[in-house]
C-alpha atoms as a PDB file:
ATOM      1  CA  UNK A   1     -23.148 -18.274 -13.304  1.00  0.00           C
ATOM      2  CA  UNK A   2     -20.801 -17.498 -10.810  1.00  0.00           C
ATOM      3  CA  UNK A   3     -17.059 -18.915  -9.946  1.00  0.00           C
ATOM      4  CA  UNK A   4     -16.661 -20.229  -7.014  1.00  0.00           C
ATOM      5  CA  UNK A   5     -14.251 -17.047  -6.002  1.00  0.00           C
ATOM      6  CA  UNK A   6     -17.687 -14.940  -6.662  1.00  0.00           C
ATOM      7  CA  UNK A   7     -19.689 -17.054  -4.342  1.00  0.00           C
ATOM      8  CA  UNK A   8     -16.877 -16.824  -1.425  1.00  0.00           C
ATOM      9  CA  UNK A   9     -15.866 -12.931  -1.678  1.00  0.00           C
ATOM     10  CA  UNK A  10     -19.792 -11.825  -2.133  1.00  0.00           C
ATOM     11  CA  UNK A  11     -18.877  -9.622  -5.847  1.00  0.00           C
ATOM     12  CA  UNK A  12     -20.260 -10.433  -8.744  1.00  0.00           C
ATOM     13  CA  UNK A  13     -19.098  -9.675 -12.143  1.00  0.00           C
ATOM     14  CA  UNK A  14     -20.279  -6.099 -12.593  1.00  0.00           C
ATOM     15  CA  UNK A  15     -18.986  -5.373  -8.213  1.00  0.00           C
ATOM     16  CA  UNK A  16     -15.555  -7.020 -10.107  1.00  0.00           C
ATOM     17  CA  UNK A  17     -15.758  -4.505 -13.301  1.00  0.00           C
ATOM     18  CA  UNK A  18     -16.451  -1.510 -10.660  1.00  0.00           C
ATOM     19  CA  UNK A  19     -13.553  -2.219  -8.356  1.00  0.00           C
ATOM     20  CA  UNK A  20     -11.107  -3.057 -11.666  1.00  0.00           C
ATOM     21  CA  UNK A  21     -12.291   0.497 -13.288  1.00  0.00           C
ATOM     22  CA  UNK A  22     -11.301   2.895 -10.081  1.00  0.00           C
ATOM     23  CA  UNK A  23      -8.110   1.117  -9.586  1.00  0.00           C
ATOM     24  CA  UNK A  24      -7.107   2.484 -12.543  1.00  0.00           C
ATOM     25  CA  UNK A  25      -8.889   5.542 -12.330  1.00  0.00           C
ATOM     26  CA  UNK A  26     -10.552   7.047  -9.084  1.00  0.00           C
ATOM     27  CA  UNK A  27     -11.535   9.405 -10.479  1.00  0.00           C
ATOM     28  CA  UNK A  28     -13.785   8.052 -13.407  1.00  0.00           C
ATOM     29  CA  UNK A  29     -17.452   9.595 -12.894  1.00  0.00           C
ATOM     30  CA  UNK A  30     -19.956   8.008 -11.727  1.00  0.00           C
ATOM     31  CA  UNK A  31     -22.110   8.318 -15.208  1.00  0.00           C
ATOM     32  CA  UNK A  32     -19.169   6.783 -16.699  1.00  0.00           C
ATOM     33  CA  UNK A  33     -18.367   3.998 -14.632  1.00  0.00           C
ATOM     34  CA  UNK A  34     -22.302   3.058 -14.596  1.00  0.00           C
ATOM     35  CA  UNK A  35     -22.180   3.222 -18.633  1.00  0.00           C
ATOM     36  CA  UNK A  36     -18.522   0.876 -18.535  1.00  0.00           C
ATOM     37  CA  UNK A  37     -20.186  -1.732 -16.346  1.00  0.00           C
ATOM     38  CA  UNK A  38     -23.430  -1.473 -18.342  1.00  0.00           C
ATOM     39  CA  UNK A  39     -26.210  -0.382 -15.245  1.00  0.00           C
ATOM     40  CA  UNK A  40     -27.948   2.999 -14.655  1.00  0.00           C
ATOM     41  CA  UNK A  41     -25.753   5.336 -12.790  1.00  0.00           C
ATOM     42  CA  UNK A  42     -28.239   4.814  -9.744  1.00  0.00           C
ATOM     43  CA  UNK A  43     -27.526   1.474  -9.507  1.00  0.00           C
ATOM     44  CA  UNK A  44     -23.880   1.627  -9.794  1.00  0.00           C
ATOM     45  CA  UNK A  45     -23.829   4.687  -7.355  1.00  0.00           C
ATOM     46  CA  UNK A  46     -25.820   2.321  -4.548  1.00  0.00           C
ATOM     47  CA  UNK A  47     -23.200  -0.996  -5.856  1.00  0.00           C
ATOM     48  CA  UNK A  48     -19.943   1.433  -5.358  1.00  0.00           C
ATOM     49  CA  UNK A  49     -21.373   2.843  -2.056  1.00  0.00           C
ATOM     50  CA  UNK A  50     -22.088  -0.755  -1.060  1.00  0.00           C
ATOM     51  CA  UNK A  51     -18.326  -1.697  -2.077  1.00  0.00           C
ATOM     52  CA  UNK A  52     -17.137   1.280   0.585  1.00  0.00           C
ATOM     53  CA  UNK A  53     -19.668   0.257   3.198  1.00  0.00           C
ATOM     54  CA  UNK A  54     -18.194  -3.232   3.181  1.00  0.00           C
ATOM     55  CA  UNK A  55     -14.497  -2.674   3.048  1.00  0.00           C
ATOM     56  CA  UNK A  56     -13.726  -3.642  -0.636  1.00  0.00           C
ATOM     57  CA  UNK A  57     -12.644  -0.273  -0.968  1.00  0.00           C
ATOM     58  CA  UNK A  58     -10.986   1.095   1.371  1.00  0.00           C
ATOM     59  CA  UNK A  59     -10.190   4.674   0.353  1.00  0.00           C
ATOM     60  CA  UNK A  60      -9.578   6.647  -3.181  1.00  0.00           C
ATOM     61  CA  UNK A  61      -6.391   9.107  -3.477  1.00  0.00           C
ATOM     62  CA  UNK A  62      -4.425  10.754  -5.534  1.00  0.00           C
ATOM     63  CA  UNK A  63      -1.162   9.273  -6.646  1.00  0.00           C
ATOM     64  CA  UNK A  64       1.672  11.619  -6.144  1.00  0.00           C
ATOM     65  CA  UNK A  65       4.513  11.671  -8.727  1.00  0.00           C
ATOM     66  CA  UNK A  66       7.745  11.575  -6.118  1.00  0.00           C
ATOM     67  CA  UNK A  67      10.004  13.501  -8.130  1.00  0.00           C
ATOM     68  CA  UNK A  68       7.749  16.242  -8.545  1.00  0.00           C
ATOM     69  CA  UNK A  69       7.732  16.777  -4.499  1.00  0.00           C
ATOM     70  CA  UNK A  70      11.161  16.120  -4.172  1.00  0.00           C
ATOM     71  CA  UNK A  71      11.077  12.608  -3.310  1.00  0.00           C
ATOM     72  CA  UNK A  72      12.695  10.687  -5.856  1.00  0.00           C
ATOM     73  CA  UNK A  73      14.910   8.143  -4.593  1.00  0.00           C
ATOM     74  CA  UNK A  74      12.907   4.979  -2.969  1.00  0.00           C
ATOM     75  CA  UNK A  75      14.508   2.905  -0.460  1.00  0.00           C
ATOM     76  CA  UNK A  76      13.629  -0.847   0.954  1.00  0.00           C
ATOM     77  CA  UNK A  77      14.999  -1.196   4.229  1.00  0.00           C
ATOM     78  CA  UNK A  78      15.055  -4.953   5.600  1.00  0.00           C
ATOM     79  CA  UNK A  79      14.826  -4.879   9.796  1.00  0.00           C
ATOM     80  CA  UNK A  80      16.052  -7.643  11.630  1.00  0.00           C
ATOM     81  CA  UNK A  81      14.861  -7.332  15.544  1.00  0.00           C
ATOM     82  CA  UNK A  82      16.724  -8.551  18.439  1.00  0.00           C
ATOM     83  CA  UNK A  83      14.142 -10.679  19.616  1.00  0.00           C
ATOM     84  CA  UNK A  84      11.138 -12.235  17.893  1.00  0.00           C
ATOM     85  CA  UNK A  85       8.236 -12.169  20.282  1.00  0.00           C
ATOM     86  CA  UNK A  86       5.332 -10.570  20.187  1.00  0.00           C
ATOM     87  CA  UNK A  87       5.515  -7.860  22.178  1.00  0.00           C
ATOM     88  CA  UNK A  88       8.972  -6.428  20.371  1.00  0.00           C
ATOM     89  CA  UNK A  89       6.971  -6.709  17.431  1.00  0.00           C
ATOM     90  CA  UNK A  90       4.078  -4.803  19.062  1.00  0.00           C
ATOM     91  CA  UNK A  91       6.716  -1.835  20.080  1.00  0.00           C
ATOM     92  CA  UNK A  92       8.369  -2.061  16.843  1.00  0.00           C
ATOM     93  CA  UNK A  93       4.965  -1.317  15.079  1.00  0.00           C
ATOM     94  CA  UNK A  94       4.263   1.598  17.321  1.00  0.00           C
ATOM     95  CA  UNK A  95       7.407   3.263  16.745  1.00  0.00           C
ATOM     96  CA  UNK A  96       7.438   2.651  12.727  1.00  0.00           C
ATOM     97  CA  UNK A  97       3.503   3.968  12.394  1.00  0.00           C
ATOM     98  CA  UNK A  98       4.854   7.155  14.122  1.00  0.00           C
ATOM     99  CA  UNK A  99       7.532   7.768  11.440  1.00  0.00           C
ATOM    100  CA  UNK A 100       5.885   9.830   8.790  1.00  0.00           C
ATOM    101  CA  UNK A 101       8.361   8.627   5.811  1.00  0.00           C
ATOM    102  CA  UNK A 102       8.186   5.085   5.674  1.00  0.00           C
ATOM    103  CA  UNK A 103       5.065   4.373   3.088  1.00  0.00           C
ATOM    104  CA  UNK A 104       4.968   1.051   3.787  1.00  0.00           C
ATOM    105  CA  UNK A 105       6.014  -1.203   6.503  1.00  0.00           C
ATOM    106  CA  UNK A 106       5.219  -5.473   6.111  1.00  0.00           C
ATOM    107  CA  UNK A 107       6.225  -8.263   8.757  1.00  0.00           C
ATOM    108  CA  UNK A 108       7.870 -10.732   6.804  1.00  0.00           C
ATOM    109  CA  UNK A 109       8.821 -14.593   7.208  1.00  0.00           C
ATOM    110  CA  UNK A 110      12.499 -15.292   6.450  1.00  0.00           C
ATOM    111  CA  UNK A 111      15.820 -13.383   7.416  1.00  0.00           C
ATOM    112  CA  UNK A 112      14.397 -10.057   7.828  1.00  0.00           C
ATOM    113  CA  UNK A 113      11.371  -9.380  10.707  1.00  0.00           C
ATOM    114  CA  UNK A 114      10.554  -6.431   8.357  1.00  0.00           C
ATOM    115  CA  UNK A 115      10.449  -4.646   5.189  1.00  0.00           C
ATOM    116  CA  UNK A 116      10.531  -0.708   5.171  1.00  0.00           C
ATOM    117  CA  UNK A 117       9.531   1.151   2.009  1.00  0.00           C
ATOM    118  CA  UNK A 118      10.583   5.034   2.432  1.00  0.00           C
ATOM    119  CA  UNK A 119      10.996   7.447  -0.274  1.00  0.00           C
ATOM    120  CA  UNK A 120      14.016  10.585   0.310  1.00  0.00           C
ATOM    121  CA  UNK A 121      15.117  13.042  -1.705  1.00  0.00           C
ATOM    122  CA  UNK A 122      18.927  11.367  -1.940  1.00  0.00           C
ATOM    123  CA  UNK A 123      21.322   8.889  -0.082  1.00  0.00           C
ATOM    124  CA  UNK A 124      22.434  11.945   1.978  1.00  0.00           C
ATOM    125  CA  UNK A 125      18.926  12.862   3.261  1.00  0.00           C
ATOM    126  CA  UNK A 126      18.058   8.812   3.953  1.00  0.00           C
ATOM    127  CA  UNK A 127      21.687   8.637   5.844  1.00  0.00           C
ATOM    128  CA  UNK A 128      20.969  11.382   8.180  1.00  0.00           C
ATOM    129  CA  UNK A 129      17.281   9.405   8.692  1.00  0.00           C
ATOM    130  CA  UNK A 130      19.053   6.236   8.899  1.00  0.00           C
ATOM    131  CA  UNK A 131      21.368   7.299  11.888  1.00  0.00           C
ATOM    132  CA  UNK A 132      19.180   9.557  13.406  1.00  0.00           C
ATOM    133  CA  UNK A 133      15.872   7.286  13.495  1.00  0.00           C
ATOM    134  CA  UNK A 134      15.682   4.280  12.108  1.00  0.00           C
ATOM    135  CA  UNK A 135      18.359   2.264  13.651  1.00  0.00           C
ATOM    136  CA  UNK A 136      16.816   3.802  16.984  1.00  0.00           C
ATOM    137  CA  UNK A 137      13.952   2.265  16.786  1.00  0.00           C
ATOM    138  CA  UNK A 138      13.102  -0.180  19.554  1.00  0.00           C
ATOM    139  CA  UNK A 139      14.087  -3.186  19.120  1.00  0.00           C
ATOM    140  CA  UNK A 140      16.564  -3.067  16.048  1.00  0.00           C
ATOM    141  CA  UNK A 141      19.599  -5.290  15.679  1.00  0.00           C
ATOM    142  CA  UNK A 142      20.454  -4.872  12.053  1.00  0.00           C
ATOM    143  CA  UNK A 143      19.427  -2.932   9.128  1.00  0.00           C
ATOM    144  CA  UNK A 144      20.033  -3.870   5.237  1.00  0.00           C
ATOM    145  CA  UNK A 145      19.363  -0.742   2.712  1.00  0.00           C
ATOM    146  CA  UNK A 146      18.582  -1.659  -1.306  1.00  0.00           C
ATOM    147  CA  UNK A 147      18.365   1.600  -3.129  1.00  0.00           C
ATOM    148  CA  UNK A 148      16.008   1.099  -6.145  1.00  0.00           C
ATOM    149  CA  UNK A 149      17.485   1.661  -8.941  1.00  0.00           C
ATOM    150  CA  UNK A 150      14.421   1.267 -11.360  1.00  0.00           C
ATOM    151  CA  UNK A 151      10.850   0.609 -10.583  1.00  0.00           C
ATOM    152  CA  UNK A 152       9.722  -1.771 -13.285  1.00  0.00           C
ATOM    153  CA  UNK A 153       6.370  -2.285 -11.143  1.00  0.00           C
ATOM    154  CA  UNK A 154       4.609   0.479  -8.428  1.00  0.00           C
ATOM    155  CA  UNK A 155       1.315   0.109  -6.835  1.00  0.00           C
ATOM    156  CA  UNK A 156      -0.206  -1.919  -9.935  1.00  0.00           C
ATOM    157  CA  UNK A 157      -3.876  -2.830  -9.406  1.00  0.00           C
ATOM    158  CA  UNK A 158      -5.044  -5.950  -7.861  1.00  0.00           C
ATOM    159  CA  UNK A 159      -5.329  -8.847 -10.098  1.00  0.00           C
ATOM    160  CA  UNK A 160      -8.789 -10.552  -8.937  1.00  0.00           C
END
């Protein structure tokens, strides 16, 4: 029988099982995945193409280790704008999508407008991005940096 959050999201327990498995590895074979969730491989091929089709997944990739590209120190950057209207927000968004090292960038409720997440190589190299872009953008009143100084959790998979 199905839970009630099976009946509303549309996956069962084995579309569950699929999308658990290639969170934590997306690159698990499609003979093994069909043999973890217990159906022929064709069948798990067609549920796992189905998953794509219908935006459960929305894309597979490798997860670079940062310190092996020269990327080690990650940096949350809290953005206050000068105005909170819809449009600044609008041109705020444009400019941040353009800037290639900010891997994530949330609208948030509360005393920031945003939260930046941008990895560097060192406080030098995010200072010279910090004066020379970031406080540039449109829109930007204030800007509060938090250098990590441990990542207990990173991109874990979704609990469901």
């Amino acid at each position: 029988m199905k839970d009630s959050s099976d009946v509303n999201s549309g996956i069962d327990r084995i579309d569950r099982k699929i999308l658990q498995l290639l969170q934590r590895d997306g690159r698990i074979s499609n003979a093994d995945l069909a043999t973890a969730v217990n159906v022929s491989p064709a069948t798990c091929h067609r549920r796992t193409q189905r998953l794509f089709d219908e935006g459960l997944i929305r894309s597979v990739r490798a997860e670079v280790a940062p310190e092996k590209v020269d990327r080690s120190a990650l940096v949350i950057v809290g953005v206050v704008l000068d105005r909170s209207t819809p449009e600044s927000f609008r041109t705020f968004e444009a400019a941040i999508k353009k800037l290639r090292f900010v891997l994530d960038c949330h609208l948030v409720a509360g005393d920031f407008d945003f939260f930046l997440k941008i990895r560097v190589r060192d406080i030098s190299d995010f200072n010279k991005l910090h004066g020379d872009q970031l406080i540039s953008l449109p829109g930007v009143r204030q800007t509060r940096t938090f250098f990590v100084m441990k990542e207990v959790v990173d991109n874990a998979p979704l609990d469901f």
